[in-house]
PDB file of N, CA and C in Angstrom:
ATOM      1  N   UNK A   1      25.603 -12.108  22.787  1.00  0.00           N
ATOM      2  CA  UNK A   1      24.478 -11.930  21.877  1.00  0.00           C
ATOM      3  C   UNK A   1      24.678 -10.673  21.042  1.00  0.00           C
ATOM      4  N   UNK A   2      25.962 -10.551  20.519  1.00  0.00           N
ATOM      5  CA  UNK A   2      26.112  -9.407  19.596  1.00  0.00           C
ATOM      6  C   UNK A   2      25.459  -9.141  18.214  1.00  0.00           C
ATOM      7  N   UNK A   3      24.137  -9.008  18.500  1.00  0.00           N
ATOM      8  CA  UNK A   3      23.363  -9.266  16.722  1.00  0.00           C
ATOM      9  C   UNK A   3      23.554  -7.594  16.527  1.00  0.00           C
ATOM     10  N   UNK A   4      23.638  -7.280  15.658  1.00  0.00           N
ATOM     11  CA  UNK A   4      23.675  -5.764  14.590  1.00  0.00           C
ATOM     12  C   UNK A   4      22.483  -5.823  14.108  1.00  0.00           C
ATOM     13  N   UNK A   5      21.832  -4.763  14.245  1.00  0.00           N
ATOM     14  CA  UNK A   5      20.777  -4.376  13.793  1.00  0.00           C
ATOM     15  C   UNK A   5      20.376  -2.504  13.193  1.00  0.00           C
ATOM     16  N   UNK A   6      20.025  -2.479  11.987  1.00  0.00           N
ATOM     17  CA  UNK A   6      19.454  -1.001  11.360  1.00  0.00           C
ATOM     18  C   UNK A   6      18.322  -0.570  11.955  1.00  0.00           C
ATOM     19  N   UNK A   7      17.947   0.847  12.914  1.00  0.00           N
ATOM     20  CA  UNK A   7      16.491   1.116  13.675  1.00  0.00           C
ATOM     21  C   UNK A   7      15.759   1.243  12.378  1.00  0.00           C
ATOM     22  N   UNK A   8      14.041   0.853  12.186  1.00  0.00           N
ATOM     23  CA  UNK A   8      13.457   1.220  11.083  1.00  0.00           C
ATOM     24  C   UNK A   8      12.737   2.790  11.246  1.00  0.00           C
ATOM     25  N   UNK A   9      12.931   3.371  12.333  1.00  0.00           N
ATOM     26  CA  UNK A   9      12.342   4.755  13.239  1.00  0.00           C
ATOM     27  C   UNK A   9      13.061   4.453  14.746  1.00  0.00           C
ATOM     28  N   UNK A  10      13.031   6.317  14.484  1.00  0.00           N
ATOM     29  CA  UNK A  10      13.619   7.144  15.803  1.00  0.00           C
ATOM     30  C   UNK A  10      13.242   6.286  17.422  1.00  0.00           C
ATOM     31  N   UNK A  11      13.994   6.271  18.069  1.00  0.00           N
ATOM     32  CA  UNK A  11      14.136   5.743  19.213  1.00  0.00           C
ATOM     33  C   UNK A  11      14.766   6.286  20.371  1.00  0.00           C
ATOM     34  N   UNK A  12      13.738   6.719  21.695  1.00  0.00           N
ATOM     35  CA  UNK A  12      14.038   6.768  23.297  1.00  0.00           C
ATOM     36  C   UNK A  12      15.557   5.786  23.246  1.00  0.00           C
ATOM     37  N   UNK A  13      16.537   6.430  24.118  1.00  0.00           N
ATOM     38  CA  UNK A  13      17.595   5.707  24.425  1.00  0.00           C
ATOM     39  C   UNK A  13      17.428   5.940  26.472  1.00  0.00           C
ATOM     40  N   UNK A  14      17.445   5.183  26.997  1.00  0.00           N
ATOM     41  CA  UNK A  14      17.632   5.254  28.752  1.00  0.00           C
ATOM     42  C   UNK A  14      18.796   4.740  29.014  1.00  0.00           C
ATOM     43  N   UNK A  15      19.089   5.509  30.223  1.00  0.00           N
ATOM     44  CA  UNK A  15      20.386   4.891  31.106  1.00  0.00           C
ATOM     45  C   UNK A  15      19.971   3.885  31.558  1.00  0.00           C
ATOM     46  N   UNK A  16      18.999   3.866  32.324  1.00  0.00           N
ATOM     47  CA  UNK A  16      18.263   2.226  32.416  1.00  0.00           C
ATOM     48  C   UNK A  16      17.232   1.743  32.275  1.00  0.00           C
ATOM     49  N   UNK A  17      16.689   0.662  32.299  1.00  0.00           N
ATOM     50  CA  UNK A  17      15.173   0.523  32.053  1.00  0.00           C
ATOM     51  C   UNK A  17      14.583   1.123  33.134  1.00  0.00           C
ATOM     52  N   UNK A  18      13.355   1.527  33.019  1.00  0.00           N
ATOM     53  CA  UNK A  18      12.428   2.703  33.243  1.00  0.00           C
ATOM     54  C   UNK A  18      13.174   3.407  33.982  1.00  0.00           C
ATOM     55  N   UNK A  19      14.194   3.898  33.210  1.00  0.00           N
ATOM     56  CA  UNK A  19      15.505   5.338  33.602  1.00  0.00           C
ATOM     57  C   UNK A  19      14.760   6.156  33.272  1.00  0.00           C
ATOM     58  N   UNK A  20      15.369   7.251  33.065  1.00  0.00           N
ATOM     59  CA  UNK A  20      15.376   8.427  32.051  1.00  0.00           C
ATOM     60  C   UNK A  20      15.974   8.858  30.890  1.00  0.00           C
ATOM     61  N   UNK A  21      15.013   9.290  30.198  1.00  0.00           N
ATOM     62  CA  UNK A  21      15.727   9.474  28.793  1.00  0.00           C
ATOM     63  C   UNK A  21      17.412  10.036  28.802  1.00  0.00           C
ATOM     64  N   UNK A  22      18.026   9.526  27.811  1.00  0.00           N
ATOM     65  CA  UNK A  22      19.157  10.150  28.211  1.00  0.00           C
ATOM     66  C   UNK A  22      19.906  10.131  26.141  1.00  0.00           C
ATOM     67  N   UNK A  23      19.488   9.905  25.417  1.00  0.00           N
ATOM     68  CA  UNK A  23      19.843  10.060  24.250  1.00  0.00           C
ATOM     69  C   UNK A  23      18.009   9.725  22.983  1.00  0.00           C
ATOM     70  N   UNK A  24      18.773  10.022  22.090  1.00  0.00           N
ATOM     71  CA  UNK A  24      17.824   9.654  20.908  1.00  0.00           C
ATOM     72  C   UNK A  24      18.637   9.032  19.805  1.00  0.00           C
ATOM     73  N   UNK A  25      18.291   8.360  18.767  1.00  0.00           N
ATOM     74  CA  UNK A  25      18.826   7.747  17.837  1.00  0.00           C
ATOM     75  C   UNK A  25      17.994   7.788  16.597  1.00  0.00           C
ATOM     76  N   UNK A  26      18.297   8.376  15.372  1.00  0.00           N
ATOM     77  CA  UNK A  26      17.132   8.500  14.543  1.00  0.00           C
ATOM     78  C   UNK A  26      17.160   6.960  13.851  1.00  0.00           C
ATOM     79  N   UNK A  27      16.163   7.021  12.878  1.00  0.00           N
ATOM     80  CA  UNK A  27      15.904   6.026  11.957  1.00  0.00           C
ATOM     81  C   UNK A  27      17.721   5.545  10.923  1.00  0.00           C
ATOM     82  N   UNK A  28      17.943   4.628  10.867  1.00  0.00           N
ATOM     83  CA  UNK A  28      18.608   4.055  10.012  1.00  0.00           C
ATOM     84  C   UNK A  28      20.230   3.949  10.771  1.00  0.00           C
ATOM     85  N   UNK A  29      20.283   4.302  12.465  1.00  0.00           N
ATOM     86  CA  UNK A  29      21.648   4.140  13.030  1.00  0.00           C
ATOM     87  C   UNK A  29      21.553   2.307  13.140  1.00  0.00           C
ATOM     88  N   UNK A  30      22.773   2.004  12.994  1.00  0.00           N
ATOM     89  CA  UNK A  30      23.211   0.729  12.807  1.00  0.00           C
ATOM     90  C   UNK A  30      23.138   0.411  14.595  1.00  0.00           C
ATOM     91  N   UNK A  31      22.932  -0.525  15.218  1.00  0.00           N
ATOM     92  CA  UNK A  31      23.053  -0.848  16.501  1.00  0.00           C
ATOM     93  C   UNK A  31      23.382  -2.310  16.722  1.00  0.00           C
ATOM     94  N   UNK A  32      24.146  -2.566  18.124  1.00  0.00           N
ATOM     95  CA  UNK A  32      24.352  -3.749  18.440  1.00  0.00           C
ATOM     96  C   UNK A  32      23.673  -4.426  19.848  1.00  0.00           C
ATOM     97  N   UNK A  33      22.934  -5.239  19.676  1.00  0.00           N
ATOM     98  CA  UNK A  33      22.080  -5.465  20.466  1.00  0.00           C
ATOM     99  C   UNK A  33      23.226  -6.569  21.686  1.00  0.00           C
ATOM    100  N   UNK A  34      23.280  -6.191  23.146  1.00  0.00           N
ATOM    101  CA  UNK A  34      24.260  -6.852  24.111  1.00  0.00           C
ATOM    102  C   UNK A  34      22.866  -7.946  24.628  1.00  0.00           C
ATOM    103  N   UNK A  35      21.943  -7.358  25.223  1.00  0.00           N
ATOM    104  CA  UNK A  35      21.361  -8.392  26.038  1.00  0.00           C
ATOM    105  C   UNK A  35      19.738  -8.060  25.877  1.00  0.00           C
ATOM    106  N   UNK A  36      19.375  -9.268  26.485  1.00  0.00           N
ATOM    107  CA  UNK A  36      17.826  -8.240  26.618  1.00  0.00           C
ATOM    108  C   UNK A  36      17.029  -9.099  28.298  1.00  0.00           C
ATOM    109  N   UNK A  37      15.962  -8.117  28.359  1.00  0.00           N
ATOM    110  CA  UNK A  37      15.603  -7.975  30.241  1.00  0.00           C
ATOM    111  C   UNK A  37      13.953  -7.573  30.090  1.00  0.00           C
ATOM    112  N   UNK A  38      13.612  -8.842  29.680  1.00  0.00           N
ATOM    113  CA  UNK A  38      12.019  -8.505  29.678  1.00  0.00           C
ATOM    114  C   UNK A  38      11.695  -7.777  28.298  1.00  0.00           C
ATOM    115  N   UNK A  39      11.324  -6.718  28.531  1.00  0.00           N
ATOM    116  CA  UNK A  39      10.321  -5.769  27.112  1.00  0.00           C
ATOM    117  C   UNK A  39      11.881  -4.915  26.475  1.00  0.00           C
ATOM    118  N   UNK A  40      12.976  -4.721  27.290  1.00  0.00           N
ATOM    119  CA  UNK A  40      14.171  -4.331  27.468  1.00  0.00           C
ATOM    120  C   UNK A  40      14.994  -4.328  26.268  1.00  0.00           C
ATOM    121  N   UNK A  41      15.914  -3.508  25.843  1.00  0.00           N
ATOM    122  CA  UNK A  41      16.983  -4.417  24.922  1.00  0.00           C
ATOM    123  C   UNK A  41      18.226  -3.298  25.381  1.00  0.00           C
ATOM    124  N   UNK A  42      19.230  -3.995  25.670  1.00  0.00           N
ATOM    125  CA  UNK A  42      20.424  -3.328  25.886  1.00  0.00           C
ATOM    126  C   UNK A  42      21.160  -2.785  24.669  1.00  0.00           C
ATOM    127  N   UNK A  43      21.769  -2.127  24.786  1.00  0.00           N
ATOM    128  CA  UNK A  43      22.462  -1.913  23.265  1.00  0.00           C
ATOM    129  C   UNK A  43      23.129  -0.672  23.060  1.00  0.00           C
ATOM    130  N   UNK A  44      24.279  -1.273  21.918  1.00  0.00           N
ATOM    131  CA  UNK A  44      25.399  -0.148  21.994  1.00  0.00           C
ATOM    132  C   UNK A  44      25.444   0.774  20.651  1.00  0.00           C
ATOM    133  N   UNK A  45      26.176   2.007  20.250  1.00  0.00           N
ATOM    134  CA  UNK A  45      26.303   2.098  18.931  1.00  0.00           C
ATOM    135  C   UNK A  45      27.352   3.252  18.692  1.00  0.00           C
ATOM    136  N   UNK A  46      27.742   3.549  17.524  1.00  0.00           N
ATOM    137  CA  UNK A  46      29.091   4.241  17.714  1.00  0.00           C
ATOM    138  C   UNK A  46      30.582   2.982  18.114  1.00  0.00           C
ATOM    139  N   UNK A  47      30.581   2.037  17.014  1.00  0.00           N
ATOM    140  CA  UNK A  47      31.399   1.213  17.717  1.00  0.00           C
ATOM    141  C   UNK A  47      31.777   1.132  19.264  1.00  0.00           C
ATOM    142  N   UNK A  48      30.742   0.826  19.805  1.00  0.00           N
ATOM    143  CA  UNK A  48      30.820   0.116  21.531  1.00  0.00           C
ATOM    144  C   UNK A  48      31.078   1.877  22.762  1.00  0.00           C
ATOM    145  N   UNK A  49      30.937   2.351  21.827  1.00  0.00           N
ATOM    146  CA  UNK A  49      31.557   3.935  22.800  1.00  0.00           C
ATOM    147  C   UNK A  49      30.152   4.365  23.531  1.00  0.00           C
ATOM    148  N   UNK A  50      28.786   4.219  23.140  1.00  0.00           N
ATOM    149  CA  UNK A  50      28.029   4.699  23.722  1.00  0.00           C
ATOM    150  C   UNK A  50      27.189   3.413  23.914  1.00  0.00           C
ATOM    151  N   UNK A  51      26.305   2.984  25.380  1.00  0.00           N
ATOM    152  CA  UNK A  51      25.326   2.516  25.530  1.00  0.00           C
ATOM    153  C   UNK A  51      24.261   3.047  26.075  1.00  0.00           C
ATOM    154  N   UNK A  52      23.088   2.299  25.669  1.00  0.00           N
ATOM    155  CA  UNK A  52      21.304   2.524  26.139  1.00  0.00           C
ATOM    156  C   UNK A  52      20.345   1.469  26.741  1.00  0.00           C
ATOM    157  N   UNK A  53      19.609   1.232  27.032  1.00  0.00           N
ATOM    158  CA  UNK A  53      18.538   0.529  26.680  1.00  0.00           C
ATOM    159  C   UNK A  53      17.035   1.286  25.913  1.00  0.00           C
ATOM    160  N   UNK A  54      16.526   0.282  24.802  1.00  0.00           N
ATOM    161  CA  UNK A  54      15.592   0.838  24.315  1.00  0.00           C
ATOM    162  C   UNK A  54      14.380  -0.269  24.515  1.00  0.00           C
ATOM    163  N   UNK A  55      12.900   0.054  25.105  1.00  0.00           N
ATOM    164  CA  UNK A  55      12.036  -0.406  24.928  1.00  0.00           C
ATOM    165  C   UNK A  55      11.067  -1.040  24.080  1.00  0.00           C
ATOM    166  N   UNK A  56      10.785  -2.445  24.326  1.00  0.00           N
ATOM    167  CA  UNK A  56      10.582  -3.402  22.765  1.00  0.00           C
ATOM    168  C   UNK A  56       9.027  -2.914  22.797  1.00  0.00           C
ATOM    169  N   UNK A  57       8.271  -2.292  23.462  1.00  0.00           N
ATOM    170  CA  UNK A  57       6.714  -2.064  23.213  1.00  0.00           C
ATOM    171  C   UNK A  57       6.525  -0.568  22.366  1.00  0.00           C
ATOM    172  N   UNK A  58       7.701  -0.043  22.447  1.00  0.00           N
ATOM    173  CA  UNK A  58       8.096   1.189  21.361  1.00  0.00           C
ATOM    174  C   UNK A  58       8.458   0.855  19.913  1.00  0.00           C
ATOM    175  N   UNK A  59       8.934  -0.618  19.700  1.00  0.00           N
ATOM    176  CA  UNK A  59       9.819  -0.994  18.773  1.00  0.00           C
ATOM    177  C   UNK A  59       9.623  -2.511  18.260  1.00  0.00           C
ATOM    178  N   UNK A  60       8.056  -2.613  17.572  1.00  0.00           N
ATOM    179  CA  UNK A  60       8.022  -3.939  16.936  1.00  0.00           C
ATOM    180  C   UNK A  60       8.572  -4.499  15.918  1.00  0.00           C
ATOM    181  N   UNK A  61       9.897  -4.264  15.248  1.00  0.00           N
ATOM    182  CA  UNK A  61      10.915  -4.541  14.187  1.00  0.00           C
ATOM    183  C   UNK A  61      11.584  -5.355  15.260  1.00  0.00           C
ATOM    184  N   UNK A  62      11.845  -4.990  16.843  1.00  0.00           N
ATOM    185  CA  UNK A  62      12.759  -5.677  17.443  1.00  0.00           C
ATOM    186  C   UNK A  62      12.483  -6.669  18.394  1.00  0.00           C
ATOM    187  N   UNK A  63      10.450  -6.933  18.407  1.00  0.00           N
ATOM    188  CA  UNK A  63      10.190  -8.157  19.480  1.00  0.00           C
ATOM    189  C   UNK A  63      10.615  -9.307  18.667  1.00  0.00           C
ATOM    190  N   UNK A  64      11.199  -9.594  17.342  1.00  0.00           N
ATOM    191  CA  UNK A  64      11.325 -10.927  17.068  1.00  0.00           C
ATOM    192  C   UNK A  64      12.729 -11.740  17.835  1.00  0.00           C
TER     193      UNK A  64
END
């Protein structure tokens, strides 16, 4: 499920879902979405070198 996606605003990055914060990503980083796990979305950026999960109740550009 490799869709690419532009954030439209800044975004919590976790090591895991309800992890701990462990990065930020501002508005307009390009991302690749791997999977998703409930409210969840996995995802990489920096061509595949760094991953997160970011929360879809933070991020209604990405419940569709």
């Amino acid at each position: 499920m490799e869709t690419s996606l532009i954030l439209e605003k800044a975004h919590s990055i976790f090591l895991k879902p309800q992890g701990e914060c462990c990065n930020r990503l501002p508005a307009g980083s390009r991302v690749q979405i791997i999977k998703r796990k409930g409210e969840w979305l996995r995802i990489t950026w920096r061509n595949g070198k760094k991953k997160g999960w970011i929360h879809l109740a933070a991020s209604p550009e990405l419940s569709a």
